[in-house]
PDB file of N, CA and C in Angstrom:
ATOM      1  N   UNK A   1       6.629   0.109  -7.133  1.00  0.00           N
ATOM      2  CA  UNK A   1       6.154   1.454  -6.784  1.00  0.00           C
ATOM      3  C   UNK A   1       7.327   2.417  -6.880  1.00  0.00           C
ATOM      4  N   UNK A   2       7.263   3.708  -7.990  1.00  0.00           N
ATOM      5  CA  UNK A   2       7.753   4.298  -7.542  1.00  0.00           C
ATOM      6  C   UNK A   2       8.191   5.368  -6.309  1.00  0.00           C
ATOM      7  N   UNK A   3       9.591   5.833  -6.067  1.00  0.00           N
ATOM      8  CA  UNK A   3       9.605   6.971  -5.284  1.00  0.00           C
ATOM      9  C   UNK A   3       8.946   8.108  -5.597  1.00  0.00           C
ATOM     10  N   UNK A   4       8.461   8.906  -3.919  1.00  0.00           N
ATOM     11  CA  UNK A   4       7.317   9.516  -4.627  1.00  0.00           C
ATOM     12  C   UNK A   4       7.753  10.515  -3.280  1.00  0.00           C
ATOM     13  N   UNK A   5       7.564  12.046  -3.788  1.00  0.00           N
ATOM     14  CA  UNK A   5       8.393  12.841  -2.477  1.00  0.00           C
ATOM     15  C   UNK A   5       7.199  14.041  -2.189  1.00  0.00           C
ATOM     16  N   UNK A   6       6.870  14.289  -1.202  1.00  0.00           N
ATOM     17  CA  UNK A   6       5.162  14.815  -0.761  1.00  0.00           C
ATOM     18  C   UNK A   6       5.772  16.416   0.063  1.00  0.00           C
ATOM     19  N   UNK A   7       4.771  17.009  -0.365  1.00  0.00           N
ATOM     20  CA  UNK A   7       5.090  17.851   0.719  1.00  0.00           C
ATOM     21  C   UNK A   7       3.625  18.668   1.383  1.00  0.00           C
ATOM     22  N   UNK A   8       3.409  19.033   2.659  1.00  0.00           N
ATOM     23  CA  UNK A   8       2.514  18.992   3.452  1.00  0.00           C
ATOM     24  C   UNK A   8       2.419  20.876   3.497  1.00  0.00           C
ATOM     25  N   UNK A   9       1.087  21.382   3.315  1.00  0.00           N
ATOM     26  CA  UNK A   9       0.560  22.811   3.538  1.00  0.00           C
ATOM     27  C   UNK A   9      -0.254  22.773   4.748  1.00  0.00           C
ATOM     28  N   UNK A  10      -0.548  23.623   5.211  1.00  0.00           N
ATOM     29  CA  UNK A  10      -1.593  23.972   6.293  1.00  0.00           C
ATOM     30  C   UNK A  10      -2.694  24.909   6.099  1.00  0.00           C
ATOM     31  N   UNK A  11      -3.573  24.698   6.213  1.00  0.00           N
ATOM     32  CA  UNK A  11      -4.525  25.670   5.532  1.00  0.00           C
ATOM     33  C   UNK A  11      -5.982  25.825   6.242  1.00  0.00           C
ATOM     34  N   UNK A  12      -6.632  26.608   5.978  1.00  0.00           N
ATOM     35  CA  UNK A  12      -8.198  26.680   7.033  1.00  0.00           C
ATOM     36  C   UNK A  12      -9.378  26.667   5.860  1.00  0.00           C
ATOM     37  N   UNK A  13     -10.366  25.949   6.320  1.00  0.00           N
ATOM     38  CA  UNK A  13     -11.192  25.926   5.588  1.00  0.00           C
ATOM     39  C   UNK A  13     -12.634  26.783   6.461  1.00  0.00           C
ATOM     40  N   UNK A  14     -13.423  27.285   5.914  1.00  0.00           N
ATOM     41  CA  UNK A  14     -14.735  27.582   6.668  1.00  0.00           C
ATOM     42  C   UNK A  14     -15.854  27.061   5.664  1.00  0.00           C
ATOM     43  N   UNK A  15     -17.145  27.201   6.544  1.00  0.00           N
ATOM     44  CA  UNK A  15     -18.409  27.109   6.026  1.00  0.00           C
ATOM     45  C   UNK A  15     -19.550  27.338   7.454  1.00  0.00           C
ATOM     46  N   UNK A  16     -20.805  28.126   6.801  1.00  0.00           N
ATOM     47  CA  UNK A  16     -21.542  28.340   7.587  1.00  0.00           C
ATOM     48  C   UNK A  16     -22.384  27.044   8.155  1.00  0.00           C
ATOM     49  N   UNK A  17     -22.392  26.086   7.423  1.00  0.00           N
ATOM     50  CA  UNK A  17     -23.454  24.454   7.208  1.00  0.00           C
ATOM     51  C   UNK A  17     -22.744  23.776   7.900  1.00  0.00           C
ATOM     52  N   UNK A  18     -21.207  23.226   8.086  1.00  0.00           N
ATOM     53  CA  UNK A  18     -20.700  22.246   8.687  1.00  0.00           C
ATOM     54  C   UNK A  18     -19.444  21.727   8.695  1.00  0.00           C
ATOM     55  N   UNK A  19     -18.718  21.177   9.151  1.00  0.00           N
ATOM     56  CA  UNK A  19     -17.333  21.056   9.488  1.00  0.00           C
ATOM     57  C   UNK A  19     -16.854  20.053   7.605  1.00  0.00           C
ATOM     58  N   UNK A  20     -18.004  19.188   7.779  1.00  0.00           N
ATOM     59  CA  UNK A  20     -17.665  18.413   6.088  1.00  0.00           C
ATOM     60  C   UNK A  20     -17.480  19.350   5.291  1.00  0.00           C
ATOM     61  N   UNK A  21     -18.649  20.523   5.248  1.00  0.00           N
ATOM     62  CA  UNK A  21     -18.361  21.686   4.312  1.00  0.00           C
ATOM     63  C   UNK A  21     -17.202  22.064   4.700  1.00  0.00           C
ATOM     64  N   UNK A  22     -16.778  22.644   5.426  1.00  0.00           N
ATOM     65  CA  UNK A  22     -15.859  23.589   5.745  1.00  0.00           C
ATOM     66  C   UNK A  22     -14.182  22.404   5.341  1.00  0.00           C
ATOM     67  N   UNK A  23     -14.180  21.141   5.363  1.00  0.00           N
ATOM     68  CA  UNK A  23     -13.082  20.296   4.875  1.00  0.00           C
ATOM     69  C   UNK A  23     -12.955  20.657   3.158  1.00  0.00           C
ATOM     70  N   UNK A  24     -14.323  20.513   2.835  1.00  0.00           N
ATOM     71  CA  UNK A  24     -14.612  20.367   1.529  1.00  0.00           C
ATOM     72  C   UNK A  24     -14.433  21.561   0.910  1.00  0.00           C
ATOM     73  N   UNK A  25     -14.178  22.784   1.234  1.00  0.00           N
ATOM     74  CA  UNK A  25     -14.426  23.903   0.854  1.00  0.00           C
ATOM     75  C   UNK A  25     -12.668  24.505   0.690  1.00  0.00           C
ATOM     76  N   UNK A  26     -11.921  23.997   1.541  1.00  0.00           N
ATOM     77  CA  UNK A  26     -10.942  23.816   2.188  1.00  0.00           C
ATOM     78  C   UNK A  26      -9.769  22.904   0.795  1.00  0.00           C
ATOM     79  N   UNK A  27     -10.070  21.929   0.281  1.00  0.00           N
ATOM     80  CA  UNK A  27      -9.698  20.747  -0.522  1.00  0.00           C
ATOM     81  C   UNK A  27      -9.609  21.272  -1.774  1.00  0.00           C
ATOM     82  N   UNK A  28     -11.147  21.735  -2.005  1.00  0.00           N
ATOM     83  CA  UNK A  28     -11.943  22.388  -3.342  1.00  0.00           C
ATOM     84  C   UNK A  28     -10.887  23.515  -3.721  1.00  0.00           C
ATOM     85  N   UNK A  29     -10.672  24.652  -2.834  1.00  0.00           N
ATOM     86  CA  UNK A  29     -10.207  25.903  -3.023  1.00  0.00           C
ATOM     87  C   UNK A  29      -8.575  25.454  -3.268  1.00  0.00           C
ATOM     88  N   UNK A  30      -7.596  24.334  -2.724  1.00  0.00           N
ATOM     89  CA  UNK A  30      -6.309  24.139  -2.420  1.00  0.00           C
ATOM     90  C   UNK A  30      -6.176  23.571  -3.949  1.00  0.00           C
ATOM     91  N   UNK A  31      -7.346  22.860  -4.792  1.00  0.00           N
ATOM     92  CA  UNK A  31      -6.819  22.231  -5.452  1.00  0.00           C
ATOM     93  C   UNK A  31      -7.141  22.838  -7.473  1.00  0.00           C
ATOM     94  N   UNK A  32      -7.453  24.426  -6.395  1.00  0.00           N
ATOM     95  CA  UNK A  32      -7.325  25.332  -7.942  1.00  0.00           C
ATOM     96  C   UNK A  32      -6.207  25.845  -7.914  1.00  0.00           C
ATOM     97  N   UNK A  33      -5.205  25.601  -7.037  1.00  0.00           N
ATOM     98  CA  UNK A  33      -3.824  25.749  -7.525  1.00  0.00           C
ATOM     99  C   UNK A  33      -2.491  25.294  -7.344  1.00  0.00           C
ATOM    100  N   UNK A  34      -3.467  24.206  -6.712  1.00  0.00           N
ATOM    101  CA  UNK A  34      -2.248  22.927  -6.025  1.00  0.00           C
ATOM    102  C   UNK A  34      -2.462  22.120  -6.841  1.00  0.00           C
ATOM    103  N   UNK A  35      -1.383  20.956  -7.850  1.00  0.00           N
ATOM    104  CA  UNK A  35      -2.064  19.697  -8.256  1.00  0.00           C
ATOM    105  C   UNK A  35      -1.382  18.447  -7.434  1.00  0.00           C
ATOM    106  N   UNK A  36      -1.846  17.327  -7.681  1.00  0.00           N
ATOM    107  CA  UNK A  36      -1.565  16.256  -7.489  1.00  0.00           C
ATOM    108  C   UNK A  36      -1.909  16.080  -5.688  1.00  0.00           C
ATOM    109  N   UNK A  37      -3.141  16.755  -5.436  1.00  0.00           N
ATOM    110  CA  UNK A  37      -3.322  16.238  -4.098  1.00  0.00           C
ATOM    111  C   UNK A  37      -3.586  15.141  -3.478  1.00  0.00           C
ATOM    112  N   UNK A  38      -2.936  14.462  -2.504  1.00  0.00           N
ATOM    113  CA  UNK A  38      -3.374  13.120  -2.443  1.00  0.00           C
ATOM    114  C   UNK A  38      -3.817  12.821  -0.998  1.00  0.00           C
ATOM    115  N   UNK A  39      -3.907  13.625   0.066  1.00  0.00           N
ATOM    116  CA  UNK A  39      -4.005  13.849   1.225  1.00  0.00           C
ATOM    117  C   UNK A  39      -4.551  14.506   2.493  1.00  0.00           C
ATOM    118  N   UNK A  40      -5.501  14.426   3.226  1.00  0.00           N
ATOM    119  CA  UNK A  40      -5.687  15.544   4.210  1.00  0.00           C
ATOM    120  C   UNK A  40      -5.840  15.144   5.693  1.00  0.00           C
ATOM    121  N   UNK A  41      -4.877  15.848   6.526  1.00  0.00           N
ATOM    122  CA  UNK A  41      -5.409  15.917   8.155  1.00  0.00           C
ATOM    123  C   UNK A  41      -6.091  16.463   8.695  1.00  0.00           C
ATOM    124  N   UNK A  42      -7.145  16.260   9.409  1.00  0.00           N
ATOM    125  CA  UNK A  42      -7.734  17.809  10.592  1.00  0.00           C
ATOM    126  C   UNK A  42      -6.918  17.708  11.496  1.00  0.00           C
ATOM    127  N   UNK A  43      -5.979  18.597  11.548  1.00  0.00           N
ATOM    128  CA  UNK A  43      -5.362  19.124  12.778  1.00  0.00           C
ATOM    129  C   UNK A  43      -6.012  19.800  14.076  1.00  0.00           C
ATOM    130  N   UNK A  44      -6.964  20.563  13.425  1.00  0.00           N
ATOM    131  CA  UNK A  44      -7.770  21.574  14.419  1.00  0.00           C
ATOM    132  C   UNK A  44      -9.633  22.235  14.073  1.00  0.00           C
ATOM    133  N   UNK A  45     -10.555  21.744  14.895  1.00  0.00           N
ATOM    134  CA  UNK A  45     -12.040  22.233  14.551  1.00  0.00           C
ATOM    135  C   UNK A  45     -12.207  22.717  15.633  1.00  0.00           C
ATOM    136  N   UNK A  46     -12.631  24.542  15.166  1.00  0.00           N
ATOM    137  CA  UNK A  46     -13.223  25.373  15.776  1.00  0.00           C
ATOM    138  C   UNK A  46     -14.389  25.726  15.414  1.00  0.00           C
ATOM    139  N   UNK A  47     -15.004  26.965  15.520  1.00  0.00           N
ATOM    140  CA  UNK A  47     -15.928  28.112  15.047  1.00  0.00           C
ATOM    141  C   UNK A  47     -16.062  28.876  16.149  1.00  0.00           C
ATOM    142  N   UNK A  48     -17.595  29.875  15.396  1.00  0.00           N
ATOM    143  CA  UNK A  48     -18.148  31.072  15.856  1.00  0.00           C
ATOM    144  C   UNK A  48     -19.030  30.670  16.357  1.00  0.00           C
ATOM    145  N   UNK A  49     -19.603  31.180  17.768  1.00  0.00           N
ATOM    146  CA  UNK A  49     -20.730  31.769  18.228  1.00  0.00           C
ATOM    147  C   UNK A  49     -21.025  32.781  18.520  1.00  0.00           C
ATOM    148  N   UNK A  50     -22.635  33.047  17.950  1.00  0.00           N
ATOM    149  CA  UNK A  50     -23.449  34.218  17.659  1.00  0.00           C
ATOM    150  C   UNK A  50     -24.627  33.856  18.250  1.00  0.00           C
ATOM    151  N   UNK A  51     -24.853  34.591  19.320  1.00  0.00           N
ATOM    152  CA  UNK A  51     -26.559  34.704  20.246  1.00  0.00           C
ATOM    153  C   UNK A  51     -26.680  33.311  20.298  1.00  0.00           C
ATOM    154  N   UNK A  52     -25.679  32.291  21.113  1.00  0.00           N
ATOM    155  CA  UNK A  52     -26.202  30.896  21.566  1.00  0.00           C
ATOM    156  C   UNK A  52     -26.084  29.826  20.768  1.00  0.00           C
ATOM    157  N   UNK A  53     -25.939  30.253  19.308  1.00  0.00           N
ATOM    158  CA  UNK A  53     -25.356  29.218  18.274  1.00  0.00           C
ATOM    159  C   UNK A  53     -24.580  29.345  17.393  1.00  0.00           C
ATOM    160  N   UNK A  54     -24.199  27.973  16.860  1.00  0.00           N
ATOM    161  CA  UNK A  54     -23.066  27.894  15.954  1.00  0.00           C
ATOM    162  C   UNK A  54     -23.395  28.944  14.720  1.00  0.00           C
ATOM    163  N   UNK A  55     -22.654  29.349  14.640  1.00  0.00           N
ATOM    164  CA  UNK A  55     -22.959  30.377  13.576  1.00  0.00           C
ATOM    165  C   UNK A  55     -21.781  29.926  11.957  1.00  0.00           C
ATOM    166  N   UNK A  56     -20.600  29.202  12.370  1.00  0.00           N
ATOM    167  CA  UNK A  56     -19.449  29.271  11.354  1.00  0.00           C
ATOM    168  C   UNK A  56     -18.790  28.290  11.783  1.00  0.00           C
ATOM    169  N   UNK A  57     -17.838  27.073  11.136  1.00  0.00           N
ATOM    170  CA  UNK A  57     -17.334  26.279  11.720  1.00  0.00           C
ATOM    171  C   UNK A  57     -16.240  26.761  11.206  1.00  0.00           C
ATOM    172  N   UNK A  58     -15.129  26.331  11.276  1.00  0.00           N
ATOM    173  CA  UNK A  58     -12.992  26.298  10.805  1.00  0.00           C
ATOM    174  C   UNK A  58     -12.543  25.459  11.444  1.00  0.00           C
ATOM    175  N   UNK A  59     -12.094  24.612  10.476  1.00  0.00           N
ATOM    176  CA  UNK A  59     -11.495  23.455  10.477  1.00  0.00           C
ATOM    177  C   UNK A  59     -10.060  23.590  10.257  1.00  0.00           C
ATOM    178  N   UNK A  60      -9.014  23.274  10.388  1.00  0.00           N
ATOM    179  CA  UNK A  60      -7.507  23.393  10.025  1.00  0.00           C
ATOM    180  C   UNK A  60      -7.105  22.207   9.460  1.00  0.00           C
ATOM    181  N   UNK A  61      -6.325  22.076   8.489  1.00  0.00           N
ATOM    182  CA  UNK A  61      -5.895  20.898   7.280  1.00  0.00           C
ATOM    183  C   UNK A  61      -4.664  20.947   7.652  1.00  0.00           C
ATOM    184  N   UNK A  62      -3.946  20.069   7.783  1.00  0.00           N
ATOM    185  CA  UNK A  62      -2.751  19.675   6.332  1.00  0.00           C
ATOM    186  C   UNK A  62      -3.114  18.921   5.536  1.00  0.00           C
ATOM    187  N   UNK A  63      -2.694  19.218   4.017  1.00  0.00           N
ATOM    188  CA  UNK A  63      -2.642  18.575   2.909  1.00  0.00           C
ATOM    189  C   UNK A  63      -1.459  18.326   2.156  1.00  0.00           C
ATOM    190  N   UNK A  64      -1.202  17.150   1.565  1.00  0.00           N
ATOM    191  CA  UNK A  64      -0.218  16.723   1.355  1.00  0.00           C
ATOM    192  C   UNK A  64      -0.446  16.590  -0.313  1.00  0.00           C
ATOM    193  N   UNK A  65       0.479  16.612  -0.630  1.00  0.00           N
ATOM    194  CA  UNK A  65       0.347  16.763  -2.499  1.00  0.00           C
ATOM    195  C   UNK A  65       1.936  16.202  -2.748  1.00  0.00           C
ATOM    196  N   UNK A  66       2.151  15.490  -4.349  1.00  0.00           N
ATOM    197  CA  UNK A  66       2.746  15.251  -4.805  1.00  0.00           C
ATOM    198  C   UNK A  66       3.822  16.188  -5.406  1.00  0.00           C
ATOM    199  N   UNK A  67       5.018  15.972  -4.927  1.00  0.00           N
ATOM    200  CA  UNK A  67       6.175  17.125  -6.112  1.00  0.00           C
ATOM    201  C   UNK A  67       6.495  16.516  -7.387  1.00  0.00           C
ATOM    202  N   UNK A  68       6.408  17.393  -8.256  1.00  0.00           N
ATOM    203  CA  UNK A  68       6.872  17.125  -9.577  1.00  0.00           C
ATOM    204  C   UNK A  68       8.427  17.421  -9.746  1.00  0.00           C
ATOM    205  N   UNK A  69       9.005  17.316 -10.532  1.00  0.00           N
ATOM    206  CA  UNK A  69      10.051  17.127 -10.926  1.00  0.00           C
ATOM    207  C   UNK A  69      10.263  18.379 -11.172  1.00  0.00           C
ATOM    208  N   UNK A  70      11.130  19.731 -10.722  1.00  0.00           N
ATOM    209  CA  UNK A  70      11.200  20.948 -10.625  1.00  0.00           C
ATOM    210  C   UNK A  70      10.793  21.733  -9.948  1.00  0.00           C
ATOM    211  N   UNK A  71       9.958  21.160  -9.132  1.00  0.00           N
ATOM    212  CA  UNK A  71       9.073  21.774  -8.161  1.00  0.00           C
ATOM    213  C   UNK A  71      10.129  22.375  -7.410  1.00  0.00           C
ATOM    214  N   UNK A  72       9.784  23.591  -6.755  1.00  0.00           N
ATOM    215  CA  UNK A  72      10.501  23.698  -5.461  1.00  0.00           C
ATOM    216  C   UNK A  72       9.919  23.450  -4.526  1.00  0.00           C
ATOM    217  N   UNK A  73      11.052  22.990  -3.119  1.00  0.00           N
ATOM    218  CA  UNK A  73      10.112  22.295  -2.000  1.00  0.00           C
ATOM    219  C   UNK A  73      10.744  23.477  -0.822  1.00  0.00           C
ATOM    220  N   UNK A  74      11.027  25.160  -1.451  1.00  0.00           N
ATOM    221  CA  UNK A  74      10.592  25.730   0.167  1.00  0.00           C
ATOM    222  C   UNK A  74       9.200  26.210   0.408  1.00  0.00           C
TER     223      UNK A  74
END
């Protein structure tokens, strides 16, 4: 196996349907301009309430992705 050197973002995802959405939405969006993702934490699940119900969920990520060779890692 090679060495392999990662580095970790933090990021929020939403969706009105559900916390999976709101991961997924979250992953989807990171990885139109992130490549080589290989990773995700929930750090943190919140949302909105509106008149008694869930109205919005937010979820909080880290995601971890692969550096390439030139990458910068600040």
């Amino acid at each position: 196996m090679s060495d392999h050197v990662y580095k970790l973002i933090e990021i929020v995802g939403s969706s009105p349907n559900s916390i999976e959405d709101a991961i997924q939405n979250a992953v989807t969006r990171a990885g139109q301009s992130i490549r080589n993702l290989r990773w995700f934490q929930v750090i943190e699940t919140r949302g909105h309430i509106d008149n008694g119900k869930v109205a919005h969920y937010q979820v909080t990520l880290k995601i971890g992705f692969t550096l390439e060779s030139g990458d910068k890692v600040s």
